[in-house]
PDB file of N, CA and C in Angstrom:
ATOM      1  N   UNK A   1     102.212 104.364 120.958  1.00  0.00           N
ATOM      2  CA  UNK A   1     101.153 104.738 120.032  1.00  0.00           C
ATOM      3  C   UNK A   1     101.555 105.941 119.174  1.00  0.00           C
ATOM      4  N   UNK A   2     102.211 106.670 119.575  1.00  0.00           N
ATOM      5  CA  UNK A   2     102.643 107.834 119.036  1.00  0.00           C
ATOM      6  C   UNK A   2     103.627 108.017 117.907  1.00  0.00           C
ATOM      7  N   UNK A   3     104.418 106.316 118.319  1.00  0.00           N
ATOM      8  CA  UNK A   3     105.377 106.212 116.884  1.00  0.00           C
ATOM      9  C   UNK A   3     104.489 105.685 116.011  1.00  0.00           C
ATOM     10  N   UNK A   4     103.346 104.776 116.189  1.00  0.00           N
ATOM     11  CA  UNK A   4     103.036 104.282 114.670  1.00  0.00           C
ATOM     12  C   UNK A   4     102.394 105.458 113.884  1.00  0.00           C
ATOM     13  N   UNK A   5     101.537 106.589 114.628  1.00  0.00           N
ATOM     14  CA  UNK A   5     101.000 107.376 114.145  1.00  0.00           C
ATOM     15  C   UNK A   5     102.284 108.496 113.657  1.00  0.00           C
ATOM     16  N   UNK A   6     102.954 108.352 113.923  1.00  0.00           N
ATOM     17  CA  UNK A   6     104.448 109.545 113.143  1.00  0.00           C
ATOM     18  C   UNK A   6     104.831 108.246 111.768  1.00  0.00           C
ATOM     19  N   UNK A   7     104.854 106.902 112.238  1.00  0.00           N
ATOM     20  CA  UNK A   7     105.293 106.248 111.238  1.00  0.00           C
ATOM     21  C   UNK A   7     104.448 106.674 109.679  1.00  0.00           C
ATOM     22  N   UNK A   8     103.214 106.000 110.033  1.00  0.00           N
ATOM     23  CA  UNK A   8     101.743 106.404 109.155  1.00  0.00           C
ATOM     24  C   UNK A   8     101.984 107.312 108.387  1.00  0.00           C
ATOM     25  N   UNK A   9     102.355 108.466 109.320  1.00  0.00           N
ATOM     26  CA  UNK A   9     101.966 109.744 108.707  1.00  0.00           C
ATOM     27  C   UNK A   9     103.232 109.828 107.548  1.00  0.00           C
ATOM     28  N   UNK A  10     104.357 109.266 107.236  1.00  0.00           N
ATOM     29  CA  UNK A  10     105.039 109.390 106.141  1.00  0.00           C
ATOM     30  C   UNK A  10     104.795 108.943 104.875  1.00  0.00           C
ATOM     31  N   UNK A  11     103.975 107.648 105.062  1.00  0.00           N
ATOM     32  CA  UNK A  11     103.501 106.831 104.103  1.00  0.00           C
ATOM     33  C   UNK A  11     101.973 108.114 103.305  1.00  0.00           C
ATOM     34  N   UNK A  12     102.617 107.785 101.916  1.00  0.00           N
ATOM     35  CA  UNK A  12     101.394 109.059 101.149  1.00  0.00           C
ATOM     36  C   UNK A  12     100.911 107.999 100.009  1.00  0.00           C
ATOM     37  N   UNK A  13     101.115 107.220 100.053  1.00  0.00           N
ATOM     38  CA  UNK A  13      99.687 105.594  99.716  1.00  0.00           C
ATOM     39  C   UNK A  13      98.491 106.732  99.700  1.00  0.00           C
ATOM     40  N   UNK A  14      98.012 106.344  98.010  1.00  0.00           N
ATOM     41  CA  UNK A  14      96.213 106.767  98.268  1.00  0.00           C
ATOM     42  C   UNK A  14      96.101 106.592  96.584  1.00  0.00           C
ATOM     43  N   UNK A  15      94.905 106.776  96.306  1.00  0.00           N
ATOM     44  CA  UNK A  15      94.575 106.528  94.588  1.00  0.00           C
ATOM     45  C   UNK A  15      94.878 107.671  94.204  1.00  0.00           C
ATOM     46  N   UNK A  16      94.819 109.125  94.994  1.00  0.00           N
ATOM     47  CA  UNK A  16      94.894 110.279  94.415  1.00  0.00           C
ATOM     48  C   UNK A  16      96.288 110.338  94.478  1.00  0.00           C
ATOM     49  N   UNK A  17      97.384 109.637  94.673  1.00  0.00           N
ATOM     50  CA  UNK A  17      98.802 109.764  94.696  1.00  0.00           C
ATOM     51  C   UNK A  17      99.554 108.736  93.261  1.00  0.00           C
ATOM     52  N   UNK A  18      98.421 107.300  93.081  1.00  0.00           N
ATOM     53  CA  UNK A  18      99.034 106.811  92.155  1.00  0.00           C
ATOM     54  C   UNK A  18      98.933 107.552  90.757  1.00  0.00           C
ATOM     55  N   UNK A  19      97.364 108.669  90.635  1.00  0.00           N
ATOM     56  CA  UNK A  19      96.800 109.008  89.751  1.00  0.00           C
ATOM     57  C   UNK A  19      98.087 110.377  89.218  1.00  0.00           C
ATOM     58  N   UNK A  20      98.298 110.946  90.220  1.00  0.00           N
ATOM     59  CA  UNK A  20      99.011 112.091  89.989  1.00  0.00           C
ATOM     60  C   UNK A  20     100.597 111.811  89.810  1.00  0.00           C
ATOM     61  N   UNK A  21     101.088 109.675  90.151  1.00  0.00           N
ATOM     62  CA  UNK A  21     102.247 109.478  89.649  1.00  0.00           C
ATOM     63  C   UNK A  21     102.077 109.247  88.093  1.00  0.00           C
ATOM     64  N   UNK A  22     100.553 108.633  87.350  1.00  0.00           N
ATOM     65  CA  UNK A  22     100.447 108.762  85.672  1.00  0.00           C
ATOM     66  C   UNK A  22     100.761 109.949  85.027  1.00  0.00           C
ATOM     67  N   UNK A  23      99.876 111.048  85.996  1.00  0.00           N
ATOM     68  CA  UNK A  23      99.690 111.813  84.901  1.00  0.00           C
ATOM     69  C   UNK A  23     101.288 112.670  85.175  1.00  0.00           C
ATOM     70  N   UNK A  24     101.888 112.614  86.084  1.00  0.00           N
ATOM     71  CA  UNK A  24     103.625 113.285  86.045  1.00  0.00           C
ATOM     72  C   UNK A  24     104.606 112.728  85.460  1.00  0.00           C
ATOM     73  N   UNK A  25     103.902 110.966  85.406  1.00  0.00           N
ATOM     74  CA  UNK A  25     105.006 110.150  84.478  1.00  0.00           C
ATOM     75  C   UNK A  25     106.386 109.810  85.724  1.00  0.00           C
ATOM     76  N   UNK A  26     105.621 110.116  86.639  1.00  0.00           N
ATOM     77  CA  UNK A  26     107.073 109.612  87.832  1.00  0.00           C
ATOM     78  C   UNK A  26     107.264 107.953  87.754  1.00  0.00           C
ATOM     79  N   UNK A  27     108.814 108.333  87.981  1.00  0.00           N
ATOM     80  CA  UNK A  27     108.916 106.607  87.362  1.00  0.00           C
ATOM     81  C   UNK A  27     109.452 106.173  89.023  1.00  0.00           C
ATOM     82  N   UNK A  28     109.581 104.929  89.292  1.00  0.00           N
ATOM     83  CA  UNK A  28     109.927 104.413  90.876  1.00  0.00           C
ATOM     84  C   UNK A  28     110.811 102.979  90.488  1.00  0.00           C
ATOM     85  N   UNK A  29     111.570 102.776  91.376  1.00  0.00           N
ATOM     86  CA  UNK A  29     112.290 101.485  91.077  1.00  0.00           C
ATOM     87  C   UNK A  29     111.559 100.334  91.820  1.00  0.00           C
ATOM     88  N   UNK A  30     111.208  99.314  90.790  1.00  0.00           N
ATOM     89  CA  UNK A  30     111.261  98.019  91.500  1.00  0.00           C
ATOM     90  C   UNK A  30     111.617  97.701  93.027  1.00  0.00           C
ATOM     91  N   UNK A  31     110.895  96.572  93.598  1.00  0.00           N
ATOM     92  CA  UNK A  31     111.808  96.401  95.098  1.00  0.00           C
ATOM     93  C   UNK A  31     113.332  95.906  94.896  1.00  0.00           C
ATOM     94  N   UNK A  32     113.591  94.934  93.774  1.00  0.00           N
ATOM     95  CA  UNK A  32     114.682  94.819  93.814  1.00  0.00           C
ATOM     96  C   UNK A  32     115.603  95.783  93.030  1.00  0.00           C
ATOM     97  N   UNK A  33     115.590  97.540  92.878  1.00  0.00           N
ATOM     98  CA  UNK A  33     115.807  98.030  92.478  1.00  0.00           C
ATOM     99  C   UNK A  33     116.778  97.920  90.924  1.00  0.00           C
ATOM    100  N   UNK A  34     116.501  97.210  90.551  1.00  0.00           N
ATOM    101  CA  UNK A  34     116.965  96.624  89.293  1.00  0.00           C
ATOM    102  C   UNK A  34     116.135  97.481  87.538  1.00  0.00           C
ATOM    103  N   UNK A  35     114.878  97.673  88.110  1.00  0.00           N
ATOM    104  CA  UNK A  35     113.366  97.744  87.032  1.00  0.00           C
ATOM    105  C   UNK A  35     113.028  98.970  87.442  1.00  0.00           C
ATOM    106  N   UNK A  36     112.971  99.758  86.401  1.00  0.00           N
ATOM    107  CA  UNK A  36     112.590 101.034  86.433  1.00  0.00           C
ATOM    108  C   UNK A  36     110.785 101.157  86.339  1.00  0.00           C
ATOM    109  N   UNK A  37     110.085 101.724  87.021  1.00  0.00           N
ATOM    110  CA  UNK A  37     108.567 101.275  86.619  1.00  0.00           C
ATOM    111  C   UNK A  37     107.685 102.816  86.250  1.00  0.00           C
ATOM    112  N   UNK A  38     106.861 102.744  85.535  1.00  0.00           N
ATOM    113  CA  UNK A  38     106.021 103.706  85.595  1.00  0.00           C
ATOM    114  C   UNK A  38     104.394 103.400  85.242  1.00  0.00           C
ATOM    115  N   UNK A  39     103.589 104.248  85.981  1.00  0.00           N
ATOM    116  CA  UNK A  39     102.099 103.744  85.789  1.00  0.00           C
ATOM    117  C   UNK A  39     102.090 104.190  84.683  1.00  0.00           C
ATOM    118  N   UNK A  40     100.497 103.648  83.342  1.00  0.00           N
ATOM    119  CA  UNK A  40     100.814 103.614  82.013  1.00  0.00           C
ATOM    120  C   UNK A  40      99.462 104.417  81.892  1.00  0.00           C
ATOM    121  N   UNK A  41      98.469 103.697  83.183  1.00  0.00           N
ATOM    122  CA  UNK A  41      97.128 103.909  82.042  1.00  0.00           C
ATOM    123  C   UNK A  41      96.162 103.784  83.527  1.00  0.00           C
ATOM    124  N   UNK A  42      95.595 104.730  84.083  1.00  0.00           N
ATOM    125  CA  UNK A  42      94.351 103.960  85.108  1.00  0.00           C
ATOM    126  C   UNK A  42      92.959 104.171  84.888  1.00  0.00           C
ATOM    127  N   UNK A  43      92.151 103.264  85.450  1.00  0.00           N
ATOM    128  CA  UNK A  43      90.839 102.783  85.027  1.00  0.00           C
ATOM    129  C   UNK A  43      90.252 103.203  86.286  1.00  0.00           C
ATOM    130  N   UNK A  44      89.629 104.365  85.624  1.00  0.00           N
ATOM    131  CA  UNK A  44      88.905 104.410  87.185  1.00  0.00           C
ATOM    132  C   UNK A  44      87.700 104.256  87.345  1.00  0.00           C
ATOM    133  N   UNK A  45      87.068 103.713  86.261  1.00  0.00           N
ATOM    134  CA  UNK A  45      85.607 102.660  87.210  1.00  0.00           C
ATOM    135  C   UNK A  45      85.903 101.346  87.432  1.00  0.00           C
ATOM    136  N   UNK A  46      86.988 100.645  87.056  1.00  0.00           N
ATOM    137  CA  UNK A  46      87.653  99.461  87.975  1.00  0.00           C
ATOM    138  C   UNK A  46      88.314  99.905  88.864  1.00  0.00           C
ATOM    139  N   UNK A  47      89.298 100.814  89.214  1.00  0.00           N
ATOM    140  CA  UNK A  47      89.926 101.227  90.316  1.00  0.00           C
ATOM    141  C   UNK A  47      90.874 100.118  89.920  1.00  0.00           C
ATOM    142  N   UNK A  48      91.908 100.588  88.599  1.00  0.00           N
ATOM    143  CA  UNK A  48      92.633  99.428  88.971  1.00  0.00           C
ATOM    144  C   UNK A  48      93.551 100.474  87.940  1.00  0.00           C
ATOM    145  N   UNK A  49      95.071  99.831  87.998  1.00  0.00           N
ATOM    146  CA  UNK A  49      95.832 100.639  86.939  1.00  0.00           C
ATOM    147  C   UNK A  49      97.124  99.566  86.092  1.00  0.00           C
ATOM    148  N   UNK A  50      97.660  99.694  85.324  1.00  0.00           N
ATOM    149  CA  UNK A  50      98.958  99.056  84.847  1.00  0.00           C
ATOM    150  C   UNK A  50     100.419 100.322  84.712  1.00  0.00           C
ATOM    151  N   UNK A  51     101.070  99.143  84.818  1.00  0.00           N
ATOM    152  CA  UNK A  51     102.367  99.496  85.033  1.00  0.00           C
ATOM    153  C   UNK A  51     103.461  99.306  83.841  1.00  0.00           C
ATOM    154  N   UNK A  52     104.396  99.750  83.444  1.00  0.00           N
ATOM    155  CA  UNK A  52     105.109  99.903  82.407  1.00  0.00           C
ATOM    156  C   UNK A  52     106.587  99.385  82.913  1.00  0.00           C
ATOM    157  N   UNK A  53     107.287  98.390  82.146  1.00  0.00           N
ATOM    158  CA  UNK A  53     108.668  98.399  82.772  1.00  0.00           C
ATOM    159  C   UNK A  53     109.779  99.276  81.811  1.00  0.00           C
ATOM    160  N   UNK A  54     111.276  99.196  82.203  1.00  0.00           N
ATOM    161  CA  UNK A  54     111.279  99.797  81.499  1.00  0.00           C
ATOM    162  C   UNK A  54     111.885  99.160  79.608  1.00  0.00           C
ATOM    163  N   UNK A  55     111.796  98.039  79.590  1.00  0.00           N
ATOM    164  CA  UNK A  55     111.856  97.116  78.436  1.00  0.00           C
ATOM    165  C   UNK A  55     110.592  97.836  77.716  1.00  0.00           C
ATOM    166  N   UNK A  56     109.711  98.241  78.138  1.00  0.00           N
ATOM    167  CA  UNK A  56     108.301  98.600  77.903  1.00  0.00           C
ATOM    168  C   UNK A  56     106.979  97.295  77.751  1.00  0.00           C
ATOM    169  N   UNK A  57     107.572  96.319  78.760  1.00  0.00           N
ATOM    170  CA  UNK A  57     105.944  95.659  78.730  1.00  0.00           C
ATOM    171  C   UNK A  57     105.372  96.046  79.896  1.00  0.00           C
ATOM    172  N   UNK A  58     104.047  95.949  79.856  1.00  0.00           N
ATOM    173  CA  UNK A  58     102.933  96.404  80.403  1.00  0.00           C
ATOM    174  C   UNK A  58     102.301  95.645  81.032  1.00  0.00           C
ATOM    175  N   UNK A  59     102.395  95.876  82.412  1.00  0.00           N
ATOM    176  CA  UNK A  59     101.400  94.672  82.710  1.00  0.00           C
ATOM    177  C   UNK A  59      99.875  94.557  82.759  1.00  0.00           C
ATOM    178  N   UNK A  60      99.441  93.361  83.225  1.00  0.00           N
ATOM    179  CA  UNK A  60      97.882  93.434  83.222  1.00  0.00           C
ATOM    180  C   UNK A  60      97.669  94.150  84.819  1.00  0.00           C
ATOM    181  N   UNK A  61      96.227  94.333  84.289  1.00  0.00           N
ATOM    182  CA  UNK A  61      95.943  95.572  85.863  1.00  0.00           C
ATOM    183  C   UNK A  61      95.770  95.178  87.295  1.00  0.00           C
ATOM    184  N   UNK A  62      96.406  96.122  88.175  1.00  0.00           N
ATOM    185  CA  UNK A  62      96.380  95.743  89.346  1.00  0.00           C
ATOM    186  C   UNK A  62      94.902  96.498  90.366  1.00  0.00           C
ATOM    187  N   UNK A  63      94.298  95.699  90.787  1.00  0.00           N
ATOM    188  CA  UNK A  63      93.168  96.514  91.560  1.00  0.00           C
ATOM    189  C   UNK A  63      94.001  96.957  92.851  1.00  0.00           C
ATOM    190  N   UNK A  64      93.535  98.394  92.849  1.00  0.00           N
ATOM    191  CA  UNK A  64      93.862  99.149  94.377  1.00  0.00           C
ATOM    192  C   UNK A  64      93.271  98.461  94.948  1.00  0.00           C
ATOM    193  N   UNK A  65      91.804  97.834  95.300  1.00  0.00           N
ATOM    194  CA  UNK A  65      91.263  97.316  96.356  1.00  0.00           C
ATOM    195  C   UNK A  65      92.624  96.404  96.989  1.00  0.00           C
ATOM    196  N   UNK A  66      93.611  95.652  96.499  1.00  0.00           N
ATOM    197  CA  UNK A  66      94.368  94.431  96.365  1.00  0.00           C
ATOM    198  C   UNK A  66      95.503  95.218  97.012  1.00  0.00           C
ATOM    199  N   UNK A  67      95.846  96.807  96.524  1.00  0.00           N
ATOM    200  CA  UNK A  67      96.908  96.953  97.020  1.00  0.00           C
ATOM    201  C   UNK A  67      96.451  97.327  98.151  1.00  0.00           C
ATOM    202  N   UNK A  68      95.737  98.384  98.382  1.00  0.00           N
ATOM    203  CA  UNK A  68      95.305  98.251  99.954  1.00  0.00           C
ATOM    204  C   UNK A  68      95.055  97.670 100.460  1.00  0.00           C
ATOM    205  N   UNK A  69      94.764  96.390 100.952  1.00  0.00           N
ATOM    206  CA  UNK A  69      95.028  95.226 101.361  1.00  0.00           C
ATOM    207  C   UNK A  69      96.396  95.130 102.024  1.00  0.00           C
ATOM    208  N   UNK A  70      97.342  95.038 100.702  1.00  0.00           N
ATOM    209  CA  UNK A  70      98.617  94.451 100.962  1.00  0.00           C
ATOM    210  C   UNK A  70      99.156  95.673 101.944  1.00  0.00           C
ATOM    211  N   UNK A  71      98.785  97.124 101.629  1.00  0.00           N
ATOM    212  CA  UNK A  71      99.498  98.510 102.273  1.00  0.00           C
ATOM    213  C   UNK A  71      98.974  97.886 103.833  1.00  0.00           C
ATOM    214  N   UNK A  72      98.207  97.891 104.478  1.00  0.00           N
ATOM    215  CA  UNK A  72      96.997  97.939 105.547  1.00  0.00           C
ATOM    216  C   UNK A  72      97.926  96.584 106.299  1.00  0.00           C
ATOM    217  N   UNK A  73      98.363  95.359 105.230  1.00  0.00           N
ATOM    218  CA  UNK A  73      98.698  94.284 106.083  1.00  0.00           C
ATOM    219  C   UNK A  73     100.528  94.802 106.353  1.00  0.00           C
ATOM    220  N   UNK A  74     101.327  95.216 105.954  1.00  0.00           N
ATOM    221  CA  UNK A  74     102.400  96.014 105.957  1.00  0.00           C
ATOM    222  C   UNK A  74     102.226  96.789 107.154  1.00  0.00           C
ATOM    223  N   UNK A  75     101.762  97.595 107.378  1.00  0.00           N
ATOM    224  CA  UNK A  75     101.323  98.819 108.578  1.00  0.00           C
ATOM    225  C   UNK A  75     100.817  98.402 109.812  1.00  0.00           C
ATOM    226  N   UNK A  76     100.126  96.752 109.476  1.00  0.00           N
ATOM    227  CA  UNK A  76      99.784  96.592 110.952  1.00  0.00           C
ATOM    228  C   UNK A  76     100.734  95.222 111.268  1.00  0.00           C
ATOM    229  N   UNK A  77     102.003  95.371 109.955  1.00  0.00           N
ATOM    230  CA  UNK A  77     103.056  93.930 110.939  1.00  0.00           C
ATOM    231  C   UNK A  77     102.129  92.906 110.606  1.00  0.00           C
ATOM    232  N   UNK A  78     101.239  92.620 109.582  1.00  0.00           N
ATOM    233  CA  UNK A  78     100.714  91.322 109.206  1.00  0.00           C
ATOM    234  C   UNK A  78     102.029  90.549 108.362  1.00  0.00           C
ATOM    235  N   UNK A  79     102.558  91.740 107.464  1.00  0.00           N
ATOM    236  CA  UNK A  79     103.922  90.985 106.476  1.00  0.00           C
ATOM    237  C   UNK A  79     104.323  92.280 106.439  1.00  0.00           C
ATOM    238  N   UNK A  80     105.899  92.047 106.152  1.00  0.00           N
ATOM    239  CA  UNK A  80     107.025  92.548 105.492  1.00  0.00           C
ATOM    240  C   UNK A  80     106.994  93.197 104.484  1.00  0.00           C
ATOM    241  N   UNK A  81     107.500  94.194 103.976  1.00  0.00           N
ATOM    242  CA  UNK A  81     107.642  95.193 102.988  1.00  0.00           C
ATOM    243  C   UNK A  81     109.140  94.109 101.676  1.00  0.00           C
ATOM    244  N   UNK A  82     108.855  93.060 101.945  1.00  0.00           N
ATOM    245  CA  UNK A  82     109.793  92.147 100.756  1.00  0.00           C
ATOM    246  C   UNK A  82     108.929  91.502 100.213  1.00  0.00           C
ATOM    247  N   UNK A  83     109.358  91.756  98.348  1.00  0.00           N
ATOM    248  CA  UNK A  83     108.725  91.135  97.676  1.00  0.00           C
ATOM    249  C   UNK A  83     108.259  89.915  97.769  1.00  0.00           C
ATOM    250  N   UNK A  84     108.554  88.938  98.171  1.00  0.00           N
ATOM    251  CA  UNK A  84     108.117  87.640  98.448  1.00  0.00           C
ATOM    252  C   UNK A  84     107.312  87.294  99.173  1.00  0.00           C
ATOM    253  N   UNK A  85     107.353  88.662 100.201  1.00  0.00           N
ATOM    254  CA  UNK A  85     106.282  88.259 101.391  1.00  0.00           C
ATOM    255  C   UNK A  85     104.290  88.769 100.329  1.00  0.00           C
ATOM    256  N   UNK A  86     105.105  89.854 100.058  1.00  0.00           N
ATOM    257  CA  UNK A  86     104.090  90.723  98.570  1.00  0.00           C
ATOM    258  C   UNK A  86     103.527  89.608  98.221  1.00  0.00           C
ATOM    259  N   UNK A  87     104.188  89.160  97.145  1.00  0.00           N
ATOM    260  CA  UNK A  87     104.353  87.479  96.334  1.00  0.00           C
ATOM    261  C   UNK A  87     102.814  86.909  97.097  1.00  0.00           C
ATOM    262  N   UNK A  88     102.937  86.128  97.974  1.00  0.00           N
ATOM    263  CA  UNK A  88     102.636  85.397  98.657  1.00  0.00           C
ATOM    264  C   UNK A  88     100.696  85.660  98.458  1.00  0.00           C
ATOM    265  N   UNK A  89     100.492  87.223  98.427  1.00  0.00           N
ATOM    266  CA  UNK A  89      99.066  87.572  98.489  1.00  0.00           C
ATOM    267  C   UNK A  89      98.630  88.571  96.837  1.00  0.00           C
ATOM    268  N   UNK A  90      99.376  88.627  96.522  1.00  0.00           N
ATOM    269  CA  UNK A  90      99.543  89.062  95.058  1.00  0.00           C
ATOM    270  C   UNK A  90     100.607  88.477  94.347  1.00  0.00           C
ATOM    271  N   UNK A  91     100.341  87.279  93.506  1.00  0.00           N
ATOM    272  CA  UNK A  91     101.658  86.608  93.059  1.00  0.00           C
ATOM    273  C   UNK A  91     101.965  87.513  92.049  1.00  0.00           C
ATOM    274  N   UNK A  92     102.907  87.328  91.530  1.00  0.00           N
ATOM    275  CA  UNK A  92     104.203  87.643  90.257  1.00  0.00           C
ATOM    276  C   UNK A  92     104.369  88.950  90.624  1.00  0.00           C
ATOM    277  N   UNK A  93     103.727  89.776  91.359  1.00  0.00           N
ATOM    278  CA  UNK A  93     103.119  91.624  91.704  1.00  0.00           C
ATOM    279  C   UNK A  93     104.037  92.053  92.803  1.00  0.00           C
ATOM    280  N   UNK A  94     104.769  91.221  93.842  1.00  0.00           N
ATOM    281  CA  UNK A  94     105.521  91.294  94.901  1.00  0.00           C
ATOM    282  C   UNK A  94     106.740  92.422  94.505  1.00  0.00           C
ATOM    283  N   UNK A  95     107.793  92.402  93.655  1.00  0.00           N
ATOM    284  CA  UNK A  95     108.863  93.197  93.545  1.00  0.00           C
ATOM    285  C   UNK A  95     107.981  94.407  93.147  1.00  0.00           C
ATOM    286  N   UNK A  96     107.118  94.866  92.127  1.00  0.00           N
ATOM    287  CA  UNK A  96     106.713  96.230  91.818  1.00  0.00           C
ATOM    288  C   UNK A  96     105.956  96.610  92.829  1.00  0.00           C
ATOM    289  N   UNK A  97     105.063  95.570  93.593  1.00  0.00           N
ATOM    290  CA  UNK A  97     103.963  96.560  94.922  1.00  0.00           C
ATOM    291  C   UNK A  97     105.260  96.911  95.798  1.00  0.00           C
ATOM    292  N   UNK A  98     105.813  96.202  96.166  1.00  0.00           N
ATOM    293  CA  UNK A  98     107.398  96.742  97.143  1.00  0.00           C
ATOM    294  C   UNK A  98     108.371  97.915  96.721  1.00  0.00           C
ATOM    295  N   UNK A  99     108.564  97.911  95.543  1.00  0.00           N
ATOM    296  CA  UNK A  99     109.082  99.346  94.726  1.00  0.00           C
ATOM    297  C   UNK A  99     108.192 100.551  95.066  1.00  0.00           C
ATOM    298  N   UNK A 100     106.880 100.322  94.786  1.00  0.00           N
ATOM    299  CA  UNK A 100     106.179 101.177  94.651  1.00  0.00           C
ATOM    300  C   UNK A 100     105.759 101.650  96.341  1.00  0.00           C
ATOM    301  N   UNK A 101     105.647 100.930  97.092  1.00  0.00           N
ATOM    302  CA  UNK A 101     105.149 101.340  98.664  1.00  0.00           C
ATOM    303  C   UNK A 101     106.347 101.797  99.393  1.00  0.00           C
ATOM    304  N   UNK A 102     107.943 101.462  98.663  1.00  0.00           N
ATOM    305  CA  UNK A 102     109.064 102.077  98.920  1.00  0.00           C
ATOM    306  C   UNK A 102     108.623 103.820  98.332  1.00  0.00           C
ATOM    307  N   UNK A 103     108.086 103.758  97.481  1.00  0.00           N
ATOM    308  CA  UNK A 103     108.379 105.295  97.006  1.00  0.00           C
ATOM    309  C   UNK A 103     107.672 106.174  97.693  1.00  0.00           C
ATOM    310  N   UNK A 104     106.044 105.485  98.200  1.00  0.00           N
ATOM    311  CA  UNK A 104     105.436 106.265  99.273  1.00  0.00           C
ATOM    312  C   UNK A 104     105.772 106.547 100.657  1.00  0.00           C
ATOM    313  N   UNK A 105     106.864 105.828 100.783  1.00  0.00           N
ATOM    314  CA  UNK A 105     107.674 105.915 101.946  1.00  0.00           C
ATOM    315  C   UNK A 105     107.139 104.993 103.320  1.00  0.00           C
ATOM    316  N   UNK A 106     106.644 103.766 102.718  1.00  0.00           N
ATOM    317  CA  UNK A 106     106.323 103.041 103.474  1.00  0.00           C
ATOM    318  C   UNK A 106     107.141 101.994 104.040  1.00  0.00           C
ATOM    319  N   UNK A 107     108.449 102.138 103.631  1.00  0.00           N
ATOM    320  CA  UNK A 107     109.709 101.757 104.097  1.00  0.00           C
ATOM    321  C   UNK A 107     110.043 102.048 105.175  1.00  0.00           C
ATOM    322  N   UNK A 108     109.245 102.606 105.495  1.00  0.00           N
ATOM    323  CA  UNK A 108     109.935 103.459 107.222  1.00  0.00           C
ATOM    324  C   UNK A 108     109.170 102.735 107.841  1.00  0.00           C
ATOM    325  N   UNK A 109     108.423 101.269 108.084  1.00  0.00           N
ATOM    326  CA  UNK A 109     107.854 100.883 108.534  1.00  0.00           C
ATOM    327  C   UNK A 109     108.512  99.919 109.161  1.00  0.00           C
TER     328      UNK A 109
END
């Protein structure tokens, strides 16, 4: 019990973390580290945000409700931290939610 709670505690996943990656302009790589990404724009009475590649298209918005979901099923060993497994519950979204839960350090999972 003691490792998942040391695991947990590395992962810094939260809205107040994606908000403060817009407004710093921190950019994160893709899961398949190939795609440079950065958040563009968030909506916060949808609770949802878009992402920038670095070609510069933009995608359409992703609801946090959706990524927490996917973070929550990751942490309790429902799926894998690989895009495909991502894929599977957020289609086309799998390589950037995996980039991005890599940067919160949810890789250590």
């Amino acid at each position: 019990m003691v490792e998942i709670i040391e695991i947990l505690s590395k992962c810094s996943f939260s809205w107040e973390k994606l908000k403060e990656m817009k407004e710093s302009k921190i950019e994160f790589w893709a899961g398949d580290g190939l795609n440079l990404l950065r958040i563009v724009e968030i909506d916060e009475k949808r609770k949802s945000f878009y992402v920038v590649n670095q070609s510069g298209k933009i995608t359409w918005p992703l609801k946090f409700q959706k990524l927490e979901e996917v973070h929550n099923k990751i942490h309790s060993g429902g799926i894998t931290l690989l895009s495909y497994e991502i894929d599977k519950l957020v289609p086309t979204w799998g390589n950037y939610i995996a980039g991005l839960f890599k940067y919160f350090g949810c890789d250590k999972v």
